[in-house]
PDB file of N, CA and C in Angstrom:
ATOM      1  N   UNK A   1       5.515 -79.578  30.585  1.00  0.00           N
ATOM      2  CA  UNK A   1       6.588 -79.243  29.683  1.00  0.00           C
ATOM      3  C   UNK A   1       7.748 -80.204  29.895  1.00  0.00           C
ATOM      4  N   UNK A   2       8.413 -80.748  28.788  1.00  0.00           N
ATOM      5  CA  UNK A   2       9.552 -81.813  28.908  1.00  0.00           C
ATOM      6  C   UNK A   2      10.500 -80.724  29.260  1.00  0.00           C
ATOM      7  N   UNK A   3      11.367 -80.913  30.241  1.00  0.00           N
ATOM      8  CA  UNK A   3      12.614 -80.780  30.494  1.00  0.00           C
ATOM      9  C   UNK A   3      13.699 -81.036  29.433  1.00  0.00           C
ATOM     10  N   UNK A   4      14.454 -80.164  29.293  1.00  0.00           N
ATOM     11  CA  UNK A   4      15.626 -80.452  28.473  1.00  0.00           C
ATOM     12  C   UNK A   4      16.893 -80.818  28.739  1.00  0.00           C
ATOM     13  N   UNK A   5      17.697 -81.184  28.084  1.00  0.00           N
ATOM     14  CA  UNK A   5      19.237 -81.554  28.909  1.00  0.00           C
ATOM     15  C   UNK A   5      20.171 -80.682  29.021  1.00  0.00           C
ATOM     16  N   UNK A   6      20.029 -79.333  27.942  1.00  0.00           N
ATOM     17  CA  UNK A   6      20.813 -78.046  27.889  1.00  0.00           C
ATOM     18  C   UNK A   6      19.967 -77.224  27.550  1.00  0.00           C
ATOM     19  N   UNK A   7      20.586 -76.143  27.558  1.00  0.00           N
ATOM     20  CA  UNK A   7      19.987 -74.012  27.306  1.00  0.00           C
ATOM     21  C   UNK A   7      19.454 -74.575  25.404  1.00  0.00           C
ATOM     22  N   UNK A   8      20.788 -74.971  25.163  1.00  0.00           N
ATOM     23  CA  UNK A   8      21.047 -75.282  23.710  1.00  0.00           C
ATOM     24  C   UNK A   8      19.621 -76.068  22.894  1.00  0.00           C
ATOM     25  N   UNK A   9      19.152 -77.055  24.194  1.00  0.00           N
ATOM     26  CA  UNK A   9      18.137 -77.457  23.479  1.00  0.00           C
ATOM     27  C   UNK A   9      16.871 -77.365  23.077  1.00  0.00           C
ATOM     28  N   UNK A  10      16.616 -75.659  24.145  1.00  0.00           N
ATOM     29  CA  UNK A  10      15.680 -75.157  23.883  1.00  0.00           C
ATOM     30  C   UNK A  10      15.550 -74.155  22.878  1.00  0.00           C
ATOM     31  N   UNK A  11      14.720 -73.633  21.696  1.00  0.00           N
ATOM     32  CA  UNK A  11      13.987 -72.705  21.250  1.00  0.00           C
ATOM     33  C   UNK A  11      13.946 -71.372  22.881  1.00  0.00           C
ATOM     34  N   UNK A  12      13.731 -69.962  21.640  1.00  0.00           N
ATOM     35  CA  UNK A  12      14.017 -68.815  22.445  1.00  0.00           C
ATOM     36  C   UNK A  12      12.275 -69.683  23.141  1.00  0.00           C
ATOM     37  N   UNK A  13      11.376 -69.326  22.287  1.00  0.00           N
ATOM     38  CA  UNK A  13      10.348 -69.330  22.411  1.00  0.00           C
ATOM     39  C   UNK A  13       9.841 -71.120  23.873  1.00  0.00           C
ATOM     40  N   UNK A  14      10.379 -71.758  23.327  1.00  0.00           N
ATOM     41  CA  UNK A  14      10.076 -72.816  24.933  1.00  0.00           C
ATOM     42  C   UNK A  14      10.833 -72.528  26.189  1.00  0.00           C
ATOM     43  N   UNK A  15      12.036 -71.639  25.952  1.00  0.00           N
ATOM     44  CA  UNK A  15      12.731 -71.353  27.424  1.00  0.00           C
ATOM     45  C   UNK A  15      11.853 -69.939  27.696  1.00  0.00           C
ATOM     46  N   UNK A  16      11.201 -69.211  26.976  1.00  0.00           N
ATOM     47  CA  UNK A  16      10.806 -68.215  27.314  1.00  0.00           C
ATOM     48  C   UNK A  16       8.805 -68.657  28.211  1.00  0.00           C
ATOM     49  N   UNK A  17       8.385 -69.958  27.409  1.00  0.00           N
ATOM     50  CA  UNK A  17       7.648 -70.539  28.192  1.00  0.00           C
ATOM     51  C   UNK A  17       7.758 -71.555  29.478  1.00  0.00           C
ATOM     52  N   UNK A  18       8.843 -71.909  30.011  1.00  0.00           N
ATOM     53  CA  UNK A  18       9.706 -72.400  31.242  1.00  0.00           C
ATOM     54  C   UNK A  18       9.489 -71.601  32.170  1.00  0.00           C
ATOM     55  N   UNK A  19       9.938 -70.107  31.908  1.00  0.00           N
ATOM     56  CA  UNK A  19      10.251 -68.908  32.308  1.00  0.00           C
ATOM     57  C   UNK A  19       9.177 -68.663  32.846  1.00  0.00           C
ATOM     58  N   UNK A  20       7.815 -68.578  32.220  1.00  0.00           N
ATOM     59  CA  UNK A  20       6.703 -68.402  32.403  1.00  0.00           C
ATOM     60  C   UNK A  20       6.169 -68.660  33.831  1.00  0.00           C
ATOM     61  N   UNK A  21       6.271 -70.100  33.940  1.00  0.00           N
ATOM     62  CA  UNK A  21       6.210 -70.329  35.395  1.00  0.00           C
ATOM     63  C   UNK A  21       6.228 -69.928  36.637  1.00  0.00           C
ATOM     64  N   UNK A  22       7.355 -69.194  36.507  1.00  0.00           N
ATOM     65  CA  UNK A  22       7.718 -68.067  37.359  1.00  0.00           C
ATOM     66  C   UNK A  22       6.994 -66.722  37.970  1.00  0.00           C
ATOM     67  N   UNK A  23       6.738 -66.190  36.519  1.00  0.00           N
ATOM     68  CA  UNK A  23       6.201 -64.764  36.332  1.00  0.00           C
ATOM     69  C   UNK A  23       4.809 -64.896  36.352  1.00  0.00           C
ATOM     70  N   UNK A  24       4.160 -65.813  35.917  1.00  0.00           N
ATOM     71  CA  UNK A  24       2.821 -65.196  35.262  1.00  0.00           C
ATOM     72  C   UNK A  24       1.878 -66.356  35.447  1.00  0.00           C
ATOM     73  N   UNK A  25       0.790 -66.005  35.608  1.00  0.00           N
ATOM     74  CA  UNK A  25      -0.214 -66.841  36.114  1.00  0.00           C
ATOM     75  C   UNK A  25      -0.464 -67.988  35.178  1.00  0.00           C
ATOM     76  N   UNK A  26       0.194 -68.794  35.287  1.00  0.00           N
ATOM     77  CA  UNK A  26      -0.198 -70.382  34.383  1.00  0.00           C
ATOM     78  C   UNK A  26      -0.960 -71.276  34.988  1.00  0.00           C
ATOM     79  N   UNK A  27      -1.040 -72.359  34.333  1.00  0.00           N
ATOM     80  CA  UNK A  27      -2.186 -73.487  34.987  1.00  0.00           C
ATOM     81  C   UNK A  27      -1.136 -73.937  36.086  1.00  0.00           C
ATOM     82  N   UNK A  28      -0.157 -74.093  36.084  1.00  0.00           N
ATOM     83  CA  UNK A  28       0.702 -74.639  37.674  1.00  0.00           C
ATOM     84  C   UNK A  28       0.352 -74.109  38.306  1.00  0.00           C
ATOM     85  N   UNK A  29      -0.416 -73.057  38.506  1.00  0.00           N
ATOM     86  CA  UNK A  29      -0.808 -71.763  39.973  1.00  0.00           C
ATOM     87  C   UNK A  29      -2.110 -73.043  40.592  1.00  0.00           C
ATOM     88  N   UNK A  30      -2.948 -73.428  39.510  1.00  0.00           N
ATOM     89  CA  UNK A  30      -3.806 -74.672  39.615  1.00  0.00           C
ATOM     90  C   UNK A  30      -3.075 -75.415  40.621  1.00  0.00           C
ATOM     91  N   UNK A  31      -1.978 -76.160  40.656  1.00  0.00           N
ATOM     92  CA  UNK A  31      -1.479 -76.822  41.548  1.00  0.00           C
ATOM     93  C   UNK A  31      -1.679 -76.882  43.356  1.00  0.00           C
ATOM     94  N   UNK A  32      -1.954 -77.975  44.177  1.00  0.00           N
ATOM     95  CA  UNK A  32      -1.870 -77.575  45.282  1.00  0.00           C
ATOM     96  C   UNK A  32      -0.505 -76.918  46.022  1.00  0.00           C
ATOM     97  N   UNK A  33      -0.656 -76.139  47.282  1.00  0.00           N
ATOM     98  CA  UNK A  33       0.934 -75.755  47.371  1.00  0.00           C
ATOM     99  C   UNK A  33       1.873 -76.598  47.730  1.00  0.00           C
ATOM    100  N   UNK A  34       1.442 -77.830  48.081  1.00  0.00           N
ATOM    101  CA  UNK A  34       3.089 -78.548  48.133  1.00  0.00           C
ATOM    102  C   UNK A  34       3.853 -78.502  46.918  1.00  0.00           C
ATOM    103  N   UNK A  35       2.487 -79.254  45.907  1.00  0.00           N
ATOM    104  CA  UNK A  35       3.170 -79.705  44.399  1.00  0.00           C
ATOM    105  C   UNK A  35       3.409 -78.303  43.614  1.00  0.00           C
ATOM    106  N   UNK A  36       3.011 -76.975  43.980  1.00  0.00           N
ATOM    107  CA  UNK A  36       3.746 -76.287  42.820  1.00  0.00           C
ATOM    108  C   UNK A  36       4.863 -76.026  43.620  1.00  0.00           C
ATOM    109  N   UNK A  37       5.217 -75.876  44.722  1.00  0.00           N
ATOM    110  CA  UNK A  37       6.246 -75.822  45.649  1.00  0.00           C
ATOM    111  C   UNK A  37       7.146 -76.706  44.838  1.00  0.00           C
ATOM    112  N   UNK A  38       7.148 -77.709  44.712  1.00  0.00           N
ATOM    113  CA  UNK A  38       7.808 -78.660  44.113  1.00  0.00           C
ATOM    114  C   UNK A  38       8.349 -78.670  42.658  1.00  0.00           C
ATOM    115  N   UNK A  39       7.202 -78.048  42.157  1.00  0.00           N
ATOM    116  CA  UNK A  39       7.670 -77.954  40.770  1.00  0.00           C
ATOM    117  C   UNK A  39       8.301 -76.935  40.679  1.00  0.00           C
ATOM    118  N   UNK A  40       7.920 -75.864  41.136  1.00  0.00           N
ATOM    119  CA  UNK A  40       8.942 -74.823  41.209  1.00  0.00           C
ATOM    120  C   UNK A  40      10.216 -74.772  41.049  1.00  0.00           C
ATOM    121  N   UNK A  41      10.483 -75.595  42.772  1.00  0.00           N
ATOM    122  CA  UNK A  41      11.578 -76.277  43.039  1.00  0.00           C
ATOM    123  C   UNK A  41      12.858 -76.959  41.830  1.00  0.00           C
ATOM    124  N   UNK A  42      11.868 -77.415  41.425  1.00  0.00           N
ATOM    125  CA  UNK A  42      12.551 -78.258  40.122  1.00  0.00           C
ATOM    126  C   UNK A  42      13.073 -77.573  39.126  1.00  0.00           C
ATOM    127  N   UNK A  43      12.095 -76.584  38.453  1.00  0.00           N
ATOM    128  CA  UNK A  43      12.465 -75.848  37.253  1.00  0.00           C
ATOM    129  C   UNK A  43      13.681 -74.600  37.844  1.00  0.00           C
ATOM    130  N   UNK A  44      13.387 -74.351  38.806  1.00  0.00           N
ATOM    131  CA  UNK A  44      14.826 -73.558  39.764  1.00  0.00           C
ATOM    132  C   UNK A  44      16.040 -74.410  39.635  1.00  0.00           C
ATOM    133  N   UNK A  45      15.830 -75.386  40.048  1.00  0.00           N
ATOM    134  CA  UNK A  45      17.473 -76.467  40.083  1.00  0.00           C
ATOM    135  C   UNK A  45      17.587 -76.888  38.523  1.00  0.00           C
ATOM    136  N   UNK A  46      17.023 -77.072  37.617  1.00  0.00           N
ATOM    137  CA  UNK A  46      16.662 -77.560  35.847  1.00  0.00           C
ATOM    138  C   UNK A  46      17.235 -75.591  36.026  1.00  0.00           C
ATOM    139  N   UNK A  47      17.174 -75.168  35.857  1.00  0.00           N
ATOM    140  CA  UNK A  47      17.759 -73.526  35.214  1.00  0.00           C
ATOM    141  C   UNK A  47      18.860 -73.401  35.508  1.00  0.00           C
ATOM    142  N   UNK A  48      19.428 -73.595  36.915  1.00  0.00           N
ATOM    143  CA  UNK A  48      20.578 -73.526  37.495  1.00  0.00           C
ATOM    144  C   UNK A  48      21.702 -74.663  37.127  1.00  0.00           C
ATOM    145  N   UNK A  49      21.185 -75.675  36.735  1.00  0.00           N
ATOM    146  CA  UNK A  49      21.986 -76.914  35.450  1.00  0.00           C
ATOM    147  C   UNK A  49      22.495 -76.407  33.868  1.00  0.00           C
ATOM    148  N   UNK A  50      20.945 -75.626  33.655  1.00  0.00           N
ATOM    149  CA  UNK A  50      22.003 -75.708  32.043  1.00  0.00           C
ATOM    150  C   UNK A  50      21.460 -74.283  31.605  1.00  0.00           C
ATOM    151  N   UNK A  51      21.410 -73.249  32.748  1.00  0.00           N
ATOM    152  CA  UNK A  51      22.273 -71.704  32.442  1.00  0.00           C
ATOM    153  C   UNK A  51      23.659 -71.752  32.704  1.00  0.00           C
ATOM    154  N   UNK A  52      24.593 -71.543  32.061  1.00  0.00           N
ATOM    155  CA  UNK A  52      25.766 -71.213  32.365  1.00  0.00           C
ATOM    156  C   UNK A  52      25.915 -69.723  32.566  1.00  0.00           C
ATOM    157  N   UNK A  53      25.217 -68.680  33.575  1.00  0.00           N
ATOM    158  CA  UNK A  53      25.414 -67.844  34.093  1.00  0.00           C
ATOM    159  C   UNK A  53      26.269 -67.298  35.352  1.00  0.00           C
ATOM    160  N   UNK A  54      26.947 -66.939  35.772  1.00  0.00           N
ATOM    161  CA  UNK A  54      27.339 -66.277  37.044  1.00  0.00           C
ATOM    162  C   UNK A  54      26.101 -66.185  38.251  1.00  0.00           C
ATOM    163  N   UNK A  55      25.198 -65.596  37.864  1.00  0.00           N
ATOM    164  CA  UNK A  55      23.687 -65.163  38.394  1.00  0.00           C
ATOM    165  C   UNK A  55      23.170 -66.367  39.281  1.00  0.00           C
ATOM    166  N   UNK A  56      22.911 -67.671  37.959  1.00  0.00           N
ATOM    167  CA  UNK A  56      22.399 -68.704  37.962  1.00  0.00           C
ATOM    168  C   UNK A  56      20.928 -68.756  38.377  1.00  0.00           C
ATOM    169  N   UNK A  57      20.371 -69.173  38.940  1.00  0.00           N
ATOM    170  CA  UNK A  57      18.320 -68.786  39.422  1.00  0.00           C
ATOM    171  C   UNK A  57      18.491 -67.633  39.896  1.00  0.00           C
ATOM    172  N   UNK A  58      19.569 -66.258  40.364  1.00  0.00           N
ATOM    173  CA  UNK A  58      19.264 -65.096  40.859  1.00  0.00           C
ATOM    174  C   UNK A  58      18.786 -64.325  39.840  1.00  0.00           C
ATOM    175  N   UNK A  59      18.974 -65.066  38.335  1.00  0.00           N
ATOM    176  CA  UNK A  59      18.378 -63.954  37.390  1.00  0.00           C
ATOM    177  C   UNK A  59      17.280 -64.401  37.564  1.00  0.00           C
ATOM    178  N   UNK A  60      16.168 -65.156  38.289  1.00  0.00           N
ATOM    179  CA  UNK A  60      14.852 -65.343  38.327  1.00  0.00           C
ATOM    180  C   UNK A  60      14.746 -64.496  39.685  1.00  0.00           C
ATOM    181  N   UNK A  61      15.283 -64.900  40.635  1.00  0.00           N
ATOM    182  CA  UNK A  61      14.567 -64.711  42.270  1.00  0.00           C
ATOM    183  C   UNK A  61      15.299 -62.854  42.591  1.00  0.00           C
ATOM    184  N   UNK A  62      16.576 -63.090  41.920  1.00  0.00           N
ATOM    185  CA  UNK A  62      16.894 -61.630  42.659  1.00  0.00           C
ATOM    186  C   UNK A  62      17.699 -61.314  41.433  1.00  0.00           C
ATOM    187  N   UNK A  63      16.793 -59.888  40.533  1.00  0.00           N
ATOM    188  CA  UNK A  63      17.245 -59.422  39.534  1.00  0.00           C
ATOM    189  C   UNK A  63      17.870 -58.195  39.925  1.00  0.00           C
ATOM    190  N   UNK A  64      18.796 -57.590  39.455  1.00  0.00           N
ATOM    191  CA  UNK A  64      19.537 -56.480  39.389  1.00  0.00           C
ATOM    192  C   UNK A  64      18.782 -55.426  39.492  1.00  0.00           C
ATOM    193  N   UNK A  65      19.382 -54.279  40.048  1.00  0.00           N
ATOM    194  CA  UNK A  65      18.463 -52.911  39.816  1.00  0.00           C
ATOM    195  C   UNK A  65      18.440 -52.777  38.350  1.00  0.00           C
ATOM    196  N   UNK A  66      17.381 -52.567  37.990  1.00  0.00           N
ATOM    197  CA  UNK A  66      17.223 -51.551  36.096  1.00  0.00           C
ATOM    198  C   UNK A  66      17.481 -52.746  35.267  1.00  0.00           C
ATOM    199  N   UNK A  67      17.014 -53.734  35.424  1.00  0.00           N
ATOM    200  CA  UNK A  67      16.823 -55.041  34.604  1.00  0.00           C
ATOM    201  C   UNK A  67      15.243 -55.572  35.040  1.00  0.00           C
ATOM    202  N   UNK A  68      14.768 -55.514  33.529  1.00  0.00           N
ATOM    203  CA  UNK A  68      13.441 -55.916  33.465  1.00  0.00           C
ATOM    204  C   UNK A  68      12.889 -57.218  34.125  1.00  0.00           C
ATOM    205  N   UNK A  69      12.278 -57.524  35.170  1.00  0.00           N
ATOM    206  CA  UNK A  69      11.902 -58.712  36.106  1.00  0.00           C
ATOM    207  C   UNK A  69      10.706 -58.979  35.573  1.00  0.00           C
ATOM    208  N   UNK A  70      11.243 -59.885  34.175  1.00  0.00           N
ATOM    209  CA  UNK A  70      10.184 -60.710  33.611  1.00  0.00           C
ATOM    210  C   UNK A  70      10.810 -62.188  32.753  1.00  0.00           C
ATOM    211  N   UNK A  71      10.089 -62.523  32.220  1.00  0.00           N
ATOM    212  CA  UNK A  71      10.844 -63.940  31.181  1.00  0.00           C
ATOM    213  C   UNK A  71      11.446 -63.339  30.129  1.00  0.00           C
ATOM    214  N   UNK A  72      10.977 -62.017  29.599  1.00  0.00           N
ATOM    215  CA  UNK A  72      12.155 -61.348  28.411  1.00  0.00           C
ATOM    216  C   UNK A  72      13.065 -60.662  28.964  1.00  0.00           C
ATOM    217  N   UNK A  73      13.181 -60.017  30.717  1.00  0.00           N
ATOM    218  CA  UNK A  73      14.457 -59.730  31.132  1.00  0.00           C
ATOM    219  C   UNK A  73      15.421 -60.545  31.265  1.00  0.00           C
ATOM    220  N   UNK A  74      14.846 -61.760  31.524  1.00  0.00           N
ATOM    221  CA  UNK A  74      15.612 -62.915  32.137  1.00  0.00           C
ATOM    222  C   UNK A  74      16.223 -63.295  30.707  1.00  0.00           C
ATOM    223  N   UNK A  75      15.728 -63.606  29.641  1.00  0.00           N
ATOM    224  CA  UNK A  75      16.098 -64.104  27.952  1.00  0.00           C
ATOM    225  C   UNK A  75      17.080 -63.281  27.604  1.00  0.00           C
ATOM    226  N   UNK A  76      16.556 -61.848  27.692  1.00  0.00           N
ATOM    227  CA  UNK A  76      17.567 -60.750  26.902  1.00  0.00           C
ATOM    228  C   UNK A  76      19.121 -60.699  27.637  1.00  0.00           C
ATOM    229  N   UNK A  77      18.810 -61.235  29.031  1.00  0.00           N
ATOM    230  CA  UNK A  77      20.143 -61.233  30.018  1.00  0.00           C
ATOM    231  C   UNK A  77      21.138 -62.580  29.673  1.00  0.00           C
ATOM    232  N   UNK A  78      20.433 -63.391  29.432  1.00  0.00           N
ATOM    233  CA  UNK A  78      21.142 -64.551  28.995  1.00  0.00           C
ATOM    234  C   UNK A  78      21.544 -64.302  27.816  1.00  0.00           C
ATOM    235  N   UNK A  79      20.772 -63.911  26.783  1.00  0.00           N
ATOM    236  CA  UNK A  79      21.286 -63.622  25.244  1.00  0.00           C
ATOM    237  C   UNK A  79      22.696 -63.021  25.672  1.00  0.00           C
ATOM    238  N   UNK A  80      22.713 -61.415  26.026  1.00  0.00           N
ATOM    239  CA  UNK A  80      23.845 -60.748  26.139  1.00  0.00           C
ATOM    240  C   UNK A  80      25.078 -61.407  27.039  1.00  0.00           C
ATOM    241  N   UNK A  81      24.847 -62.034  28.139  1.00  0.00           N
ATOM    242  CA  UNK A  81      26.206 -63.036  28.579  1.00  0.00           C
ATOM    243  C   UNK A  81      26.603 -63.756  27.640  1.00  0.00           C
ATOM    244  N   UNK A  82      26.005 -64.692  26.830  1.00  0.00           N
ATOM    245  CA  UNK A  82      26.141 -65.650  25.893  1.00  0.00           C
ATOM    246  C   UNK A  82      26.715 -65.559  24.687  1.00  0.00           C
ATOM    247  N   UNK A  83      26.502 -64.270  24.372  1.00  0.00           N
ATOM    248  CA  UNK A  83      26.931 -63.577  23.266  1.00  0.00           C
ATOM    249  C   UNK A  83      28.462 -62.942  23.643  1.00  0.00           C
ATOM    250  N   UNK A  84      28.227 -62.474  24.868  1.00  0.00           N
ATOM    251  CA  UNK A  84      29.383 -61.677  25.338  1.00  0.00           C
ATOM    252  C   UNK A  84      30.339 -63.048  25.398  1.00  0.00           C
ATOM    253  N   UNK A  85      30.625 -64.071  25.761  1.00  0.00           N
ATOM    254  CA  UNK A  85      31.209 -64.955  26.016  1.00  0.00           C
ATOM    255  C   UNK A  85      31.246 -65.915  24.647  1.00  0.00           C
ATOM    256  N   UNK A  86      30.883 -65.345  23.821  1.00  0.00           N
ATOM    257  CA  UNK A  86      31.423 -66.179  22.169  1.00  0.00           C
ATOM    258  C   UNK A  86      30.058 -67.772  22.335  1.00  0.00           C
ATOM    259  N   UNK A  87      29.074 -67.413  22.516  1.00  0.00           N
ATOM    260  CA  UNK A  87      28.593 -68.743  23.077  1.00  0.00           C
ATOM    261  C   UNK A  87      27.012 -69.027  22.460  1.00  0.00           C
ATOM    262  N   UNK A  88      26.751 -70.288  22.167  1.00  0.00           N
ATOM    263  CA  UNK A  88      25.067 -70.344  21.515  1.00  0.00           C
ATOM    264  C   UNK A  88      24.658 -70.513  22.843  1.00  0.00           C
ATOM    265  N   UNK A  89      23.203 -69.563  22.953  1.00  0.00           N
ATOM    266  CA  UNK A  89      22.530 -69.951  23.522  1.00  0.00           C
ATOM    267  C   UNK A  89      21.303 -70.668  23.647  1.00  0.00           C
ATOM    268  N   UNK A  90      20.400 -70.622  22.436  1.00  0.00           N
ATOM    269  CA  UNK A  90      19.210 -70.820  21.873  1.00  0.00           C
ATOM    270  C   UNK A  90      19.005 -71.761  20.807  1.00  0.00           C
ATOM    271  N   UNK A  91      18.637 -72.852  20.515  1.00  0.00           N
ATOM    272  CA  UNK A  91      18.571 -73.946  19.069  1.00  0.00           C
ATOM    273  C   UNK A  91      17.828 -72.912  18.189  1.00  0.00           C
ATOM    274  N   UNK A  92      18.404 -72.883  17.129  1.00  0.00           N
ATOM    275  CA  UNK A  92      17.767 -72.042  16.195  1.00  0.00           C
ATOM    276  C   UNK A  92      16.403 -72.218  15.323  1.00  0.00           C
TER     277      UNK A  92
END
């Protein structure tokens, strides 16, 4: 997956496959463990660049009590900051 330069330049639908990574068994699980270690790594520090959250990767690694710990908890949480703060989050 290409990396983007902002939140802005992703579609709900490609940050919600980013996300993926995380949660759910993709072909990166394929990876040996250094290199998904690594990639991991990456898409953690790439989230923590161009979320403008408070949270920042804790909405991936350490979610709130009673917030859904998935790629649509993580989306719907960003929507509502983003929104709450007068702000685009998503390329339409």
């Amino acid at each position: 997956m290409e990396l983007k330069d902002q939140l802005q330049d992703y579609t709900e639908s490609e940050f919600y496959r980013l996300l993926e990574d995380f949660f759910e068994d993709t072909d990166t699980n394929d990876l040996p463990n250094t290199e998904y270690d690594k990639h991991i790594s990456k898409l953690a520090e790439h989230f923590a660049n161009i979320v403008d959250h408070p949270e920042g990767n804790g909405l991936i690694f350490h979610p709130v009590a009673g917030r859904e710990d998935s790629p649509r908890g993580v989306i719907e949480e960003i929507k509502n900051w983003y929104k709450a703060q007068g702000k685009q989050c998503f390329k339409n």
